[in-house]
Protein backbone atom coordinates (compact mmCIF):
# COMPACT_ATOMS: atom_id res chain seq x y z
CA UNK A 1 83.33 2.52 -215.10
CA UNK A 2 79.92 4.29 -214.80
CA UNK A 3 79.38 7.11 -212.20
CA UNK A 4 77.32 4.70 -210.62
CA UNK A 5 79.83 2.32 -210.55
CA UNK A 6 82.31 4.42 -208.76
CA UNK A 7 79.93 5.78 -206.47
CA UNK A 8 79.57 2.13 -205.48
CA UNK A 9 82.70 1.29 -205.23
CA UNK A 10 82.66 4.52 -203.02
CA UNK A 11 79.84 3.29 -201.27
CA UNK A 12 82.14 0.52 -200.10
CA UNK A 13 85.92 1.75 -199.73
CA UNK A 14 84.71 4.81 -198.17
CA UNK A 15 82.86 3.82 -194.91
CA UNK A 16 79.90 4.59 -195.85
CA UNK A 17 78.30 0.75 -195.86
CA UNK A 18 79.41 0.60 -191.61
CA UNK A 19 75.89 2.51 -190.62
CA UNK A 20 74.04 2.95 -194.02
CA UNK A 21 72.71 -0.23 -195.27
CA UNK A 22 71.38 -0.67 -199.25
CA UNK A 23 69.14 -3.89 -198.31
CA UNK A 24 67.07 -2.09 -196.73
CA UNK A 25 67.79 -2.98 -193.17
CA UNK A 26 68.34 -0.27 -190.68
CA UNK A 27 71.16 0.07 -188.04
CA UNK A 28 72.70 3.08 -186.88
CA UNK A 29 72.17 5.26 -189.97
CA UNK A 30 69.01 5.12 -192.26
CA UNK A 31 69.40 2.61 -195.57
CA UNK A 32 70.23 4.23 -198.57
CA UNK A 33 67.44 1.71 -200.30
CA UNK A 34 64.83 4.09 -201.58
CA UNK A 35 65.65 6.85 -200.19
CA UNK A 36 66.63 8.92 -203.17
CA UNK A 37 63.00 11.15 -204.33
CA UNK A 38 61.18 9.84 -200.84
CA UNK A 39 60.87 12.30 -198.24
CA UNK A 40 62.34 11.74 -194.96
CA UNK A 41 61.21 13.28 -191.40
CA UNK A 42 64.18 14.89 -189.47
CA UNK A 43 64.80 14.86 -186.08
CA UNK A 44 64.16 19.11 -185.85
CA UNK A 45 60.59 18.52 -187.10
CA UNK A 46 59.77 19.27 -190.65
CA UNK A 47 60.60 16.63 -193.60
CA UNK A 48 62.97 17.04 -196.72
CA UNK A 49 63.03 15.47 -199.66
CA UNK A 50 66.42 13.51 -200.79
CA UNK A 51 67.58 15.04 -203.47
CA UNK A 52 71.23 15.42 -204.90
CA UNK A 53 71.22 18.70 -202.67
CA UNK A 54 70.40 16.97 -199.25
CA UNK A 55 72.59 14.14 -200.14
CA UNK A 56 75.08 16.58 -200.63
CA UNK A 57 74.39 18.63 -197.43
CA UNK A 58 74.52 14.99 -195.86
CA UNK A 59 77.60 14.25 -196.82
CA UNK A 60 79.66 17.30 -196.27
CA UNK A 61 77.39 18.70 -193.08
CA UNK A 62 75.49 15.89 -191.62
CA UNK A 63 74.41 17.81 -188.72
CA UNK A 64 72.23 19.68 -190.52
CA UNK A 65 69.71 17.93 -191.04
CA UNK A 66 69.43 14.50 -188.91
CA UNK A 67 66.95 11.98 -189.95
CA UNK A 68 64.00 11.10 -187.23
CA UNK A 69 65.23 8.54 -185.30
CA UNK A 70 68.78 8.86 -185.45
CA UNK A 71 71.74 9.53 -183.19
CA UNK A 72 73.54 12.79 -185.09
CA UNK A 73 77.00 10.78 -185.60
CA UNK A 74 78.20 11.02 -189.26
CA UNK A 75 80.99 12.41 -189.61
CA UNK A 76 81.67 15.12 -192.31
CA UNK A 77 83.61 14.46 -195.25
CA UNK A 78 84.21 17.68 -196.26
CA UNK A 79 87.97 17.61 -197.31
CA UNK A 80 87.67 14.15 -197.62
CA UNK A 81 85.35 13.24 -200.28
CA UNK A 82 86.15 15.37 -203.69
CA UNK A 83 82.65 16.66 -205.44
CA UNK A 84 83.33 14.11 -208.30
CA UNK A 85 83.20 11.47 -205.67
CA UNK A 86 80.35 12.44 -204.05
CA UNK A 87 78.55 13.15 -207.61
CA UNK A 88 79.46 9.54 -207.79
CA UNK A 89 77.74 8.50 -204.94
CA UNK A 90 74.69 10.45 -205.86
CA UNK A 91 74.16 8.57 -208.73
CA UNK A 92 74.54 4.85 -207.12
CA UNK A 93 72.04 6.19 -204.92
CA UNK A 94 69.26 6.97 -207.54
CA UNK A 95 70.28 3.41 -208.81
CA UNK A 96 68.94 2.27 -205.42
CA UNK A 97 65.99 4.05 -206.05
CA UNK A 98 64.53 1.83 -208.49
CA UNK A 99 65.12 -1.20 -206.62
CA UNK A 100 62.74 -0.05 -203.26
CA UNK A 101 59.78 0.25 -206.65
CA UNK A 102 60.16 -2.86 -207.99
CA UNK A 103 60.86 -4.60 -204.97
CA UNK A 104 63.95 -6.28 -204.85
């Protein structure tokens, strides 16, 4: 299985897919669709871009920075996600990426 792969797999076992959609579609978190290399405004003012090192900071203090728009209610997963795991879902995120340019 591909690091992609897992991190999709991930994506799915891991709670992540209950607020963060991948068609797209928005809820209570932002969808992941894209989002990888865009910039994103945050709630605090200023913008970031979404990079492995926000998704990262995302994932393990998602407090810190808060998209625009947003309630602040992910939980961390420090302790709960190991750093392979979350590599993983870093790189079914860029995979996303390339879908929001073409389209689909």
């Amino acid at each position: 299985m591909s690091p992609a792969q897992a991190g999709e797999l991930l994506y799915n076992q891991r709670g992540c897919k209950q607020c963060h959609s991948v068609d797209g579609s928005s809820g209570t978190a932002p969808s992941l669709l894209g989002k990888y290399a865009s910039t994103e405004q945050l709630a605090a003012g200023g913008a970031v871009l979404v990079d492995e090192d926000y998704i990262r900071r995302s994932i393990y203090e998602p407090l810190a920075d808060v998209v625009a728009g947003y309630e602040p209610v992910m939980p961390t997963y420090r302790g709960r996600l190991k750093e392979e795991e979350v590599n993983a879902i870093i790189a079914y995120l860029k995979t996303l990426a390339g879908d929001a340019t073409r389209g689909n």
